[in-house]
Protein backbone atom coordinates (compact mmCIF):
# COMPACT_ATOMS: atom_id res chain seq x y z
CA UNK A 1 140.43 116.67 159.49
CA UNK A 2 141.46 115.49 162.71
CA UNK A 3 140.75 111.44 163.88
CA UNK A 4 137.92 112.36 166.16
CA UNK A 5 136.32 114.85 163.60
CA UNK A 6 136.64 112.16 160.83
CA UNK A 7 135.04 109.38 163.56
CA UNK A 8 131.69 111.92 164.16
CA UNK A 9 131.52 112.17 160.51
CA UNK A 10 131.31 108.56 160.18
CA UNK A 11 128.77 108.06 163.02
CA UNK A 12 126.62 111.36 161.51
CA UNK A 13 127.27 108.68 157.86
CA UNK A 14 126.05 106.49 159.46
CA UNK A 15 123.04 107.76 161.36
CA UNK A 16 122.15 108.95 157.94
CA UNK A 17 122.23 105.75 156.25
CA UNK A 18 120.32 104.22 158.89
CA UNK A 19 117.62 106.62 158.06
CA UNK A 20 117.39 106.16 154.59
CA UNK A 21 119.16 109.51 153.67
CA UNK A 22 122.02 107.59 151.37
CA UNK A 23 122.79 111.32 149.23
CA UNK A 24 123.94 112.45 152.57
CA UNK A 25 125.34 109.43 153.73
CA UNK A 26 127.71 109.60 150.55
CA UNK A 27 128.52 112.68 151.12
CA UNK A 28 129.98 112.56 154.47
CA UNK A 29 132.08 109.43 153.44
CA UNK A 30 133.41 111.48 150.19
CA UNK A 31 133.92 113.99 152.40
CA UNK A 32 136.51 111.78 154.39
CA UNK A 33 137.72 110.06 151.79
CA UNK A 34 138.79 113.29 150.66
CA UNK A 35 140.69 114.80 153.53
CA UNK A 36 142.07 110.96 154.22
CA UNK A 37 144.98 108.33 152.96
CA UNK A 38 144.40 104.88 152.63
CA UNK A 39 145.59 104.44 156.06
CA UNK A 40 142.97 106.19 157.46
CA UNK A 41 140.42 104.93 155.45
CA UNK A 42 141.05 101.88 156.66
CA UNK A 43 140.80 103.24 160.06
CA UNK A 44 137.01 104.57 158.97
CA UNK A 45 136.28 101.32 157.68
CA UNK A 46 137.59 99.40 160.92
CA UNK A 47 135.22 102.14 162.99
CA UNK A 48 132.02 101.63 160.35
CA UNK A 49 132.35 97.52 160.70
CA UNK A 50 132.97 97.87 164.65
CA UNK A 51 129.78 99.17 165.02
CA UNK A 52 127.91 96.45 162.93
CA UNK A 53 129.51 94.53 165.28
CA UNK A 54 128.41 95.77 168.48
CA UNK A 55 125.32 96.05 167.36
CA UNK A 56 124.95 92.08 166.29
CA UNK A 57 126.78 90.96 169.94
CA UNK A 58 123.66 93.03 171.15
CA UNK A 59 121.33 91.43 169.24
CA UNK A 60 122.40 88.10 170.27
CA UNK A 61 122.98 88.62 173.80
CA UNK A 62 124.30 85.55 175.23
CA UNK A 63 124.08 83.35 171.95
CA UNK A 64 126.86 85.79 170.52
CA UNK A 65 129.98 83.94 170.11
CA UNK A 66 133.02 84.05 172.89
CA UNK A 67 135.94 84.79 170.92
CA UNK A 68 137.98 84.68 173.81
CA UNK A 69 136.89 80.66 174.20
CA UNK A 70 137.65 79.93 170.35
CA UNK A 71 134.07 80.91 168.87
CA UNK A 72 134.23 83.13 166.03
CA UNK A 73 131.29 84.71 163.85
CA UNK A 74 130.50 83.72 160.53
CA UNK A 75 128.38 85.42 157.90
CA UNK A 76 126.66 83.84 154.93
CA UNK A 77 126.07 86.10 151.70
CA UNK A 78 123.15 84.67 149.71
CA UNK A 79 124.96 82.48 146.54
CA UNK A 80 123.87 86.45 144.36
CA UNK A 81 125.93 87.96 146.37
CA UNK A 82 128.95 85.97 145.67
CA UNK A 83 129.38 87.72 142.22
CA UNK A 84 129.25 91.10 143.92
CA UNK A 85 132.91 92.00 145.00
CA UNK A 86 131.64 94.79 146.95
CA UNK A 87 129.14 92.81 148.88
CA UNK A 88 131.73 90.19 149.54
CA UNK A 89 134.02 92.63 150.68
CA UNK A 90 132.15 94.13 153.61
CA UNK A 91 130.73 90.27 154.56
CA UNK A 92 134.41 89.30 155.55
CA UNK A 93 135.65 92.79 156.88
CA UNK A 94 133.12 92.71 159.31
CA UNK A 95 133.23 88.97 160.15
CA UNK A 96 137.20 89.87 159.87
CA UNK A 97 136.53 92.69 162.75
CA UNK A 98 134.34 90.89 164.77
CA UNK A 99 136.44 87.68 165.15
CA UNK A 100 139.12 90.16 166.52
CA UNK A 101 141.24 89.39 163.12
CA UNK A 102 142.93 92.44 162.01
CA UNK A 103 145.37 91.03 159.82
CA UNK A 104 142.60 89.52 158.08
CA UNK A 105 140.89 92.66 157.80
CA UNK A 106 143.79 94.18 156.68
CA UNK A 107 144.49 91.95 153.79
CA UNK A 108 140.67 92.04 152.83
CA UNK A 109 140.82 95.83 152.89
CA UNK A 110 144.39 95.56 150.52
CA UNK A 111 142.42 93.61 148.18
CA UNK A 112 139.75 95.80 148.10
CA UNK A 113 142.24 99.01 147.13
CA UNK A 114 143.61 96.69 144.54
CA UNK A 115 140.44 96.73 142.78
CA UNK A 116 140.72 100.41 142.15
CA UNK A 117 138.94 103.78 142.86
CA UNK A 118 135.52 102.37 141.78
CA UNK A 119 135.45 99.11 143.79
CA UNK A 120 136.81 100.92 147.02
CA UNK A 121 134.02 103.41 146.58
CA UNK A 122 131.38 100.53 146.12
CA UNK A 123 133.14 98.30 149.09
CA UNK A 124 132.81 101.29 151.25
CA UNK A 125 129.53 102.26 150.45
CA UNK A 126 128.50 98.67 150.52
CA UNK A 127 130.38 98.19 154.31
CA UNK A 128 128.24 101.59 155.13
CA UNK A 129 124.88 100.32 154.05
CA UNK A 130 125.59 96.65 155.76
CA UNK A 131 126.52 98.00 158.77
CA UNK A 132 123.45 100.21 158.75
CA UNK A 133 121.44 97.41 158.68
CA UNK A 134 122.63 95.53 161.47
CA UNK A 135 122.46 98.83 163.46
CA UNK A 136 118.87 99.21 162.47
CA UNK A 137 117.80 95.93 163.19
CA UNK A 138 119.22 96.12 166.67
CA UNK A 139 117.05 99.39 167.15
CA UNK A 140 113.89 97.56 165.60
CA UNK A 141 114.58 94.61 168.05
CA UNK A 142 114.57 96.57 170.82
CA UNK A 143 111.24 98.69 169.91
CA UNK A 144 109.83 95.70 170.03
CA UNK A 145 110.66 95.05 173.56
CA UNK A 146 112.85 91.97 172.89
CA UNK A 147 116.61 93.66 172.97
């Protein structure tokens, strides 16, 4: 699988988790993972989180924070959440990506791998279904005329 096919897979993952559809949504992220190293999975992952984080900056307009001028984002997890490593992870890889950080990212992304097969599938997953959100909320924002 070539870079750019493995990117439309993860927007087509992504456009189905939006919609509800997570069977398919899994699917097309097995279906990376498959044909992909850790490297590149961390490049899918970096790709998945940029787009929650386009879609936030949009959201915000000009209330989103100017990284450039020392603002950075920051993400609260309700205190549940805390105990779910998955959850956590995909919290501070996006804030990681959106505060331009990709050491950070990096590192949270090592840990994650560290975890084993079954908490990189759930972190994944988990970043997938976040990001999904935000994207959906931005489209729900602007159907009702204030985006």
């Amino acid at each position: 699988m070539t870079a750019e096919s493995a990117v439309a897979k993860v927007q087509e993952a992504l456009a189905a988790a939006m919609e509800h559809d997570g069977d398919k949504a899994c699917a097309l992220l097995k279906e990376i993972a498959l044909d992909s190293d850790t490297d590149r999975m961390f490049g899918v992952c970096r790709v998945i989180a940029t787009a929650g984080c386009k879609a936030t900056a949009k959201m915000l307009g000009d209330r989103a924070p100017d990284i450039a001028a020392g603002d950075y984002y920051a993400l609260e997890l309700a205190p549940e959440a805390l105990d779910d490593p998955a959850r956590v992870f995909s919290a501070r890889f996006i804030a990681a990506i959106a505060n331009e950080e990709p050491a950070t990212a990096a590192a949270y992304y090592e840990v994650l791998l560290a975890g084993g097969p079954q908490a990189f599938i759930d972190g994944v997953v988990q970043l997938l279904a976040d990001v999904a959100g935000q994207c959906r909320a931005l489209l729900d924002q602007m159907e009702a005329g204030s985006g």
